[in-house]
PDB file of N, CA and C in Angstrom:
ATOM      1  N   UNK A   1      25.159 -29.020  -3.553  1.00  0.00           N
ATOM      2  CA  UNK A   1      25.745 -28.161  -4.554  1.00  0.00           C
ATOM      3  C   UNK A   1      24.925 -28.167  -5.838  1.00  0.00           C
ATOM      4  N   UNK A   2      24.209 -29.552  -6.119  1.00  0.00           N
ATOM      5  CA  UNK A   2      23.305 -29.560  -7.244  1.00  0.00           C
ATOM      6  C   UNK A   2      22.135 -28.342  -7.220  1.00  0.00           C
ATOM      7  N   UNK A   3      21.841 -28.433  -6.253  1.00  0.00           N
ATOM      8  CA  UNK A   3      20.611 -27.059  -6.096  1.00  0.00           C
ATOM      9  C   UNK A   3      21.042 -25.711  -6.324  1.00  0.00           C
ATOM     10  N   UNK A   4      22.355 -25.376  -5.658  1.00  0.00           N
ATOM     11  CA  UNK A   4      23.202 -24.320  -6.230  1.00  0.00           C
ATOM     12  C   UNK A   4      23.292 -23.798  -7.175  1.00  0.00           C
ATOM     13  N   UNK A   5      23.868 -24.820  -8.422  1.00  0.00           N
ATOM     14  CA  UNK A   5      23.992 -24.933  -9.567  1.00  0.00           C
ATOM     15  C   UNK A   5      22.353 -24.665 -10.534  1.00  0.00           C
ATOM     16  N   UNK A   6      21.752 -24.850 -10.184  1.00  0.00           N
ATOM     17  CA  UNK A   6      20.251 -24.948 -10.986  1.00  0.00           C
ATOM     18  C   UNK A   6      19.538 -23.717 -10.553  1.00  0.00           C
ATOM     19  N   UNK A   7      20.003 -23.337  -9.543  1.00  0.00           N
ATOM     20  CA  UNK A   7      19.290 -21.561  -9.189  1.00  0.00           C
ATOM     21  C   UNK A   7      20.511 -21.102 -10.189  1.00  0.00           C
ATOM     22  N   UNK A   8      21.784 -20.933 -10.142  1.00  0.00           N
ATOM     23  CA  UNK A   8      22.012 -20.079 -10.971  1.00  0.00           C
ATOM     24  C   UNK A   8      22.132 -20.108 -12.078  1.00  0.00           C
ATOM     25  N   UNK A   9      21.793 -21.029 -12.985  1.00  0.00           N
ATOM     26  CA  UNK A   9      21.015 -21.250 -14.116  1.00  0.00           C
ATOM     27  C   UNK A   9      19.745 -20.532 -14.363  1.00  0.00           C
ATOM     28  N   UNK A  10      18.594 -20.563 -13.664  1.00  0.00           N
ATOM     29  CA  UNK A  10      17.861 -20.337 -13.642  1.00  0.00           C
ATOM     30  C   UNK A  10      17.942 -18.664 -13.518  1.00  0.00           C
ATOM     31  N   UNK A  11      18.850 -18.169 -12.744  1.00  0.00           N
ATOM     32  CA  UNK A  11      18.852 -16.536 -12.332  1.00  0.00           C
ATOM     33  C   UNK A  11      19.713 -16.291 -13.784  1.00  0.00           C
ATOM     34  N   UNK A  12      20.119 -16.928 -14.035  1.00  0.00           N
ATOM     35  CA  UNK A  12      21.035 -16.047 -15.318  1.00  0.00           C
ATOM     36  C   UNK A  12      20.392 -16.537 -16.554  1.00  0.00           C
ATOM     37  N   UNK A  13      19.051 -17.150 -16.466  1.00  0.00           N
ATOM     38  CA  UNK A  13      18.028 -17.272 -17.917  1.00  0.00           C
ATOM     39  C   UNK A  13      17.117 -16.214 -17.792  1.00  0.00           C
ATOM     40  N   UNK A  14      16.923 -15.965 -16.616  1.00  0.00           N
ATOM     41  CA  UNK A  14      16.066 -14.965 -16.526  1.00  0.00           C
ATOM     42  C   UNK A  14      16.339 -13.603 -16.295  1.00  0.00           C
ATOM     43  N   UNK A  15      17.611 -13.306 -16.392  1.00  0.00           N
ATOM     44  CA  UNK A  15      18.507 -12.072 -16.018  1.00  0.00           C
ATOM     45  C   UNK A  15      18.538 -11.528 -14.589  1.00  0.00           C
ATOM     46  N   UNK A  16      18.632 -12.371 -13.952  1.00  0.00           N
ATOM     47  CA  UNK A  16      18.754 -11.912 -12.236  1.00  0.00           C
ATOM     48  C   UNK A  16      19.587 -11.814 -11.665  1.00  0.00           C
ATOM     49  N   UNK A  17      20.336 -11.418 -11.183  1.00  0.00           N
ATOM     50  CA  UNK A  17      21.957 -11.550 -10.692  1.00  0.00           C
ATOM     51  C   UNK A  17      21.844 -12.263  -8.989  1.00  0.00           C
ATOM     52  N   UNK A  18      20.872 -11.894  -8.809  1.00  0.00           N
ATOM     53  CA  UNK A  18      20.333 -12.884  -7.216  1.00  0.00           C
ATOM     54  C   UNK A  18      19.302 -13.180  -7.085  1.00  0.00           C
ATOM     55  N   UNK A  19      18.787 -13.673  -5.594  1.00  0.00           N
ATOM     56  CA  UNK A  19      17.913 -14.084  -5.546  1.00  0.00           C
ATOM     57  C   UNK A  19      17.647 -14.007  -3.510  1.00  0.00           C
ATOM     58  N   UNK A  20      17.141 -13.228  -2.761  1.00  0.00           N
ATOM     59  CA  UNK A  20      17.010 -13.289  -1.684  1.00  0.00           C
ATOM     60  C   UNK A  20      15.707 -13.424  -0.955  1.00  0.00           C
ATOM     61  N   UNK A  21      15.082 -14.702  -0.133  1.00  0.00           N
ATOM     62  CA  UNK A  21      14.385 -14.746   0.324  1.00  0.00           C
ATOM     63  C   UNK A  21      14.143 -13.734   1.885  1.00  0.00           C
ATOM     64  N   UNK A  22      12.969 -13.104   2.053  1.00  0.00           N
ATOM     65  CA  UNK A  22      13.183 -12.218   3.659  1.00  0.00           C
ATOM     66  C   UNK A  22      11.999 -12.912   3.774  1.00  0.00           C
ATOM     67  N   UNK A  23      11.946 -12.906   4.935  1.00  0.00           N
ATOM     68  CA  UNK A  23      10.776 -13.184   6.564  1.00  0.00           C
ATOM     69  C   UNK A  23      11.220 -12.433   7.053  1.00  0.00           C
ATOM     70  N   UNK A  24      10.366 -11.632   7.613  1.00  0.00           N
ATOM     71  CA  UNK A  24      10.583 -10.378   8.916  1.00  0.00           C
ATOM     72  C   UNK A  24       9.090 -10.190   9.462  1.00  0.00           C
ATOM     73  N   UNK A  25       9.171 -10.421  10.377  1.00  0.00           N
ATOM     74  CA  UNK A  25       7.557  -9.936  11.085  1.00  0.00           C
ATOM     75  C   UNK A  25       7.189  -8.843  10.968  1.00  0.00           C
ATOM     76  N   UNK A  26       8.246  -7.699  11.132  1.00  0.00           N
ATOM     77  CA  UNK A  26       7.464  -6.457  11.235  1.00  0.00           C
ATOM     78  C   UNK A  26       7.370  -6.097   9.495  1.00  0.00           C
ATOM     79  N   UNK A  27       7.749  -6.588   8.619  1.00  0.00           N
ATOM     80  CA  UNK A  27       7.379  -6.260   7.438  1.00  0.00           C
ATOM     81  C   UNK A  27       6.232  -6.700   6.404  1.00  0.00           C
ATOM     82  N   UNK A  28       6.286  -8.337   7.004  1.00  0.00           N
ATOM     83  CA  UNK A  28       5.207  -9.609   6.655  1.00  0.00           C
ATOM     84  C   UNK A  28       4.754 -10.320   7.492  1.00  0.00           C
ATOM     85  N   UNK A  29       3.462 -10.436   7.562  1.00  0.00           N
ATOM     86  CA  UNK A  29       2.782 -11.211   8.491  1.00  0.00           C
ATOM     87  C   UNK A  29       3.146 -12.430   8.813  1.00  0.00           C
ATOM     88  N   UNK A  30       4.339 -13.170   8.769  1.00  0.00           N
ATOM     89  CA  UNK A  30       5.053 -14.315   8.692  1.00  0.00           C
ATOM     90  C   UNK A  30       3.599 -15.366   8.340  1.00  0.00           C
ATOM     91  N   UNK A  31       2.914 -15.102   7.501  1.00  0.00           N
ATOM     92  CA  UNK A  31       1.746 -16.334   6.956  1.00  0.00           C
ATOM     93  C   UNK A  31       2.754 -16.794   5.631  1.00  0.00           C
ATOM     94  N   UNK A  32       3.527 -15.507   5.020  1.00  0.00           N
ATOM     95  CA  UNK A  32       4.541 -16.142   3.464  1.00  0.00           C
ATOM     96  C   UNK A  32       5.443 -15.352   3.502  1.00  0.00           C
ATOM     97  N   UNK A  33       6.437 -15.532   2.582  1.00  0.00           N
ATOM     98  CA  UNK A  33       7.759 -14.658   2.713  1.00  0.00           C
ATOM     99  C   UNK A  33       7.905 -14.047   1.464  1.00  0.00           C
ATOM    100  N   UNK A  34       8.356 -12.996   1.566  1.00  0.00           N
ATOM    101  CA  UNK A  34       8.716 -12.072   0.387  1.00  0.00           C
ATOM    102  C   UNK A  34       9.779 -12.773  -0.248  1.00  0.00           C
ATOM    103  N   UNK A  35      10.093 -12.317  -1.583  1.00  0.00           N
ATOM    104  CA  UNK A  35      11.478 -12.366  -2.166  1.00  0.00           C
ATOM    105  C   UNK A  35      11.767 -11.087  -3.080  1.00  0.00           C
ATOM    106  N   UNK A  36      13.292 -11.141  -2.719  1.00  0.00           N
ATOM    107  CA  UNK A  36      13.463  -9.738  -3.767  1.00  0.00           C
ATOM    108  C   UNK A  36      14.648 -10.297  -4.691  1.00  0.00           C
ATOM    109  N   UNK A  37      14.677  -9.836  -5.712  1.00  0.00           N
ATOM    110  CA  UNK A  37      15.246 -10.069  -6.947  1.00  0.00           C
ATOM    111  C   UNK A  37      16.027  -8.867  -7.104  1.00  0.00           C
ATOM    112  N   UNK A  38      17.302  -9.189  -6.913  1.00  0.00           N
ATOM    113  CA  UNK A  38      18.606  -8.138  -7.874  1.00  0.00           C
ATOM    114  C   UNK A  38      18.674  -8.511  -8.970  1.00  0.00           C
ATOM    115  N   UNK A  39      18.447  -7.567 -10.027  1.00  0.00           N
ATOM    116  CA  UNK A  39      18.470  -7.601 -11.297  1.00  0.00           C
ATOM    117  C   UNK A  39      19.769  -6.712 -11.620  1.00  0.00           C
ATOM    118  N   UNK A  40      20.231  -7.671 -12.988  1.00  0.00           N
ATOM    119  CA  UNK A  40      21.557  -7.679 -13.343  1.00  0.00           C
ATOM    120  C   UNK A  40      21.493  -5.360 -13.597  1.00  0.00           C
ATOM    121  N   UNK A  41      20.855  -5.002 -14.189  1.00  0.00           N
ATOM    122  CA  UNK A  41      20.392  -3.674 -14.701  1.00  0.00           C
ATOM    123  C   UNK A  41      19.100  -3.413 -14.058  1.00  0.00           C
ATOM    124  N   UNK A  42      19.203  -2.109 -13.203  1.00  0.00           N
ATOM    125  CA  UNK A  42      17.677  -1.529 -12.301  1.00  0.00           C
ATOM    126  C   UNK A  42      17.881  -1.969 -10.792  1.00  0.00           C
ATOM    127  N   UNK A  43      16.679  -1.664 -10.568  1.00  0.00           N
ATOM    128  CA  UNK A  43      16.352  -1.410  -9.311  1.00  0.00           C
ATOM    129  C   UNK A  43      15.927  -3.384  -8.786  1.00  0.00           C
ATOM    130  N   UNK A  44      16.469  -3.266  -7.274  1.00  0.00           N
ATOM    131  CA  UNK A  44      15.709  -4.587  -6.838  1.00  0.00           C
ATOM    132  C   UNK A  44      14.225  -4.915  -7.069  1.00  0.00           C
ATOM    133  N   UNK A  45      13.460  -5.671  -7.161  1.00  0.00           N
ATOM    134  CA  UNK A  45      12.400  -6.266  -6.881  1.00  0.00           C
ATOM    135  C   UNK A  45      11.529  -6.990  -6.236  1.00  0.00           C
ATOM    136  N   UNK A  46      10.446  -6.676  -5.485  1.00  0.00           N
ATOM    137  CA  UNK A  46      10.114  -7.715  -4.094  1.00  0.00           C
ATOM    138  C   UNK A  46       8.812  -8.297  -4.678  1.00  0.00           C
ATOM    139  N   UNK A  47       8.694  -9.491  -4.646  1.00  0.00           N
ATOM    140  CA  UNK A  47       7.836 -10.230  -5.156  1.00  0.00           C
ATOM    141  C   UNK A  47       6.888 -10.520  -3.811  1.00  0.00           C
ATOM    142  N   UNK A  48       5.733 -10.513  -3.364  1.00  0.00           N
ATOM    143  CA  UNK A  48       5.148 -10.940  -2.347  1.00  0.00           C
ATOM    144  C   UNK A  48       3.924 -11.743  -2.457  1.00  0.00           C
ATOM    145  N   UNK A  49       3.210 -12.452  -1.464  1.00  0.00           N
ATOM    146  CA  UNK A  49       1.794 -12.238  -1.922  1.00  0.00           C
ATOM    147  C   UNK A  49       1.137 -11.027  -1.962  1.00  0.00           C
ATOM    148  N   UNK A  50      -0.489 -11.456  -2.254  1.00  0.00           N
ATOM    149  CA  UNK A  50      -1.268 -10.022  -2.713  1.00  0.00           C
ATOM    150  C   UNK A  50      -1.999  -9.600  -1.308  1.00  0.00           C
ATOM    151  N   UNK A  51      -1.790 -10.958  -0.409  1.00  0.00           N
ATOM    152  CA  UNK A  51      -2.489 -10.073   0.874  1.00  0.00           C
ATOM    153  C   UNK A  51      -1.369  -9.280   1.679  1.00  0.00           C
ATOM    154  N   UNK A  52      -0.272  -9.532   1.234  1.00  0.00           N
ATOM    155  CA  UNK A  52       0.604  -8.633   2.238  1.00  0.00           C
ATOM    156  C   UNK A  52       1.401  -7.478   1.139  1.00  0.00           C
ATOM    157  N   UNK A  53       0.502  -7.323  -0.119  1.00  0.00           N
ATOM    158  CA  UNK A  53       0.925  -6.535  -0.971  1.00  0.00           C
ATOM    159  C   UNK A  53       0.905  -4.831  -0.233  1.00  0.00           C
ATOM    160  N   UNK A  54      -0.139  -4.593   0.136  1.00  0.00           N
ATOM    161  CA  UNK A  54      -0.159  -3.492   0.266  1.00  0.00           C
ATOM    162  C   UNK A  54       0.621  -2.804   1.742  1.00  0.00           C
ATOM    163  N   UNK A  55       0.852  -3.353   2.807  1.00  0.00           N
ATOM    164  CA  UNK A  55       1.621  -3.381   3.569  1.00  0.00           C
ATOM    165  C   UNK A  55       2.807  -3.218   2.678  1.00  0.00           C
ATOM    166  N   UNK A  56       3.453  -4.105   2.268  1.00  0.00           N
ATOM    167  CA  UNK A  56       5.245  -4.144   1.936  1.00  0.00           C
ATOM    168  C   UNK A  56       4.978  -2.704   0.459  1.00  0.00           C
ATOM    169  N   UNK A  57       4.052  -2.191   0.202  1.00  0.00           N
ATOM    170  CA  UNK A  57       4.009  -1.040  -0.422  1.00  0.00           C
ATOM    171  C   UNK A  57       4.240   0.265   0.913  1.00  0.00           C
ATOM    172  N   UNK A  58       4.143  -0.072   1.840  1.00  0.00           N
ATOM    173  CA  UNK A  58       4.126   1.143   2.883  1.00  0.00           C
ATOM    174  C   UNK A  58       5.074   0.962   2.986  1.00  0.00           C
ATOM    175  N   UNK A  59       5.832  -0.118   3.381  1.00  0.00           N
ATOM    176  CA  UNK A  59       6.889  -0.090   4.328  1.00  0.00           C
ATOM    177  C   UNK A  59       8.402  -0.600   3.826  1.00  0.00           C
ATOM    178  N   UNK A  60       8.017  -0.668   2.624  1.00  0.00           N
ATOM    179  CA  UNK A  60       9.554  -1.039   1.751  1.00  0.00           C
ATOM    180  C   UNK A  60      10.333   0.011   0.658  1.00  0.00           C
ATOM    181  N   UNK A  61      10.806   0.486   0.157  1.00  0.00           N
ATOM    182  CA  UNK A  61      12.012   0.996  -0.606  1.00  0.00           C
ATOM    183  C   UNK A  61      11.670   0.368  -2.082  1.00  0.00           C
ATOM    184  N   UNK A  62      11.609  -1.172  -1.912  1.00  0.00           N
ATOM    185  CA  UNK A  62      11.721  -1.963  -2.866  1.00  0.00           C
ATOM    186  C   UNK A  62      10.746  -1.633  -3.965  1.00  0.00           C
ATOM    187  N   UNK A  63      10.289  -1.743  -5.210  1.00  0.00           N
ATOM    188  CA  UNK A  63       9.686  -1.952  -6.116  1.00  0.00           C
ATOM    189  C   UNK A  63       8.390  -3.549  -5.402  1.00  0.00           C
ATOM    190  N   UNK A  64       7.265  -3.223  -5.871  1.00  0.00           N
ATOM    191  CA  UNK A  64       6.756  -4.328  -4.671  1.00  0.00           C
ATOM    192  C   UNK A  64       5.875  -4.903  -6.407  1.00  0.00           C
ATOM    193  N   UNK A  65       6.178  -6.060  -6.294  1.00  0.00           N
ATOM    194  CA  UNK A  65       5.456  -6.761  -7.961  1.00  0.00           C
ATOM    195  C   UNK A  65       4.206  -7.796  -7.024  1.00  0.00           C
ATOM    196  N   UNK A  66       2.692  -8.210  -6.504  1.00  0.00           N
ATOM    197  CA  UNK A  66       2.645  -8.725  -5.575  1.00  0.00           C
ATOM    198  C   UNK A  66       1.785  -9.650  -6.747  1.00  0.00           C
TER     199      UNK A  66
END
């Protein structure tokens, strides 16, 4: 529960309202995993690396920050 507690600290210093890790093969080369960020105001956010940046630019919806 301690870890719990310290992400959402952390999401509500930084104005995030979540925090979701994805792995999906057909989206990421399962070498790292994306994360996307619900922000309290706007659009989600997918944080990735930069080698699977341009892929998750084809194939996502999301805003892609890599």
């Amino acid at each position: 529960m301690e870890r719990i507690g310290w992400l959402e600290r952390e999401l509500e210093e930084r104005g995030w309202a979540s925090c979701l890790v994805l792995k999906h093969q057909r989206y990421f080369s399962g070498t790292s995993a994306g994360t996307a960020f619900l922000l309290k105001e706007g659009d989600p956010l997918l944080f990735c690396s930069e080698m699977e940046a341009e892929r998750a630019m084809r194939e996502t919806r999301l805003p892609v920050l890599p």
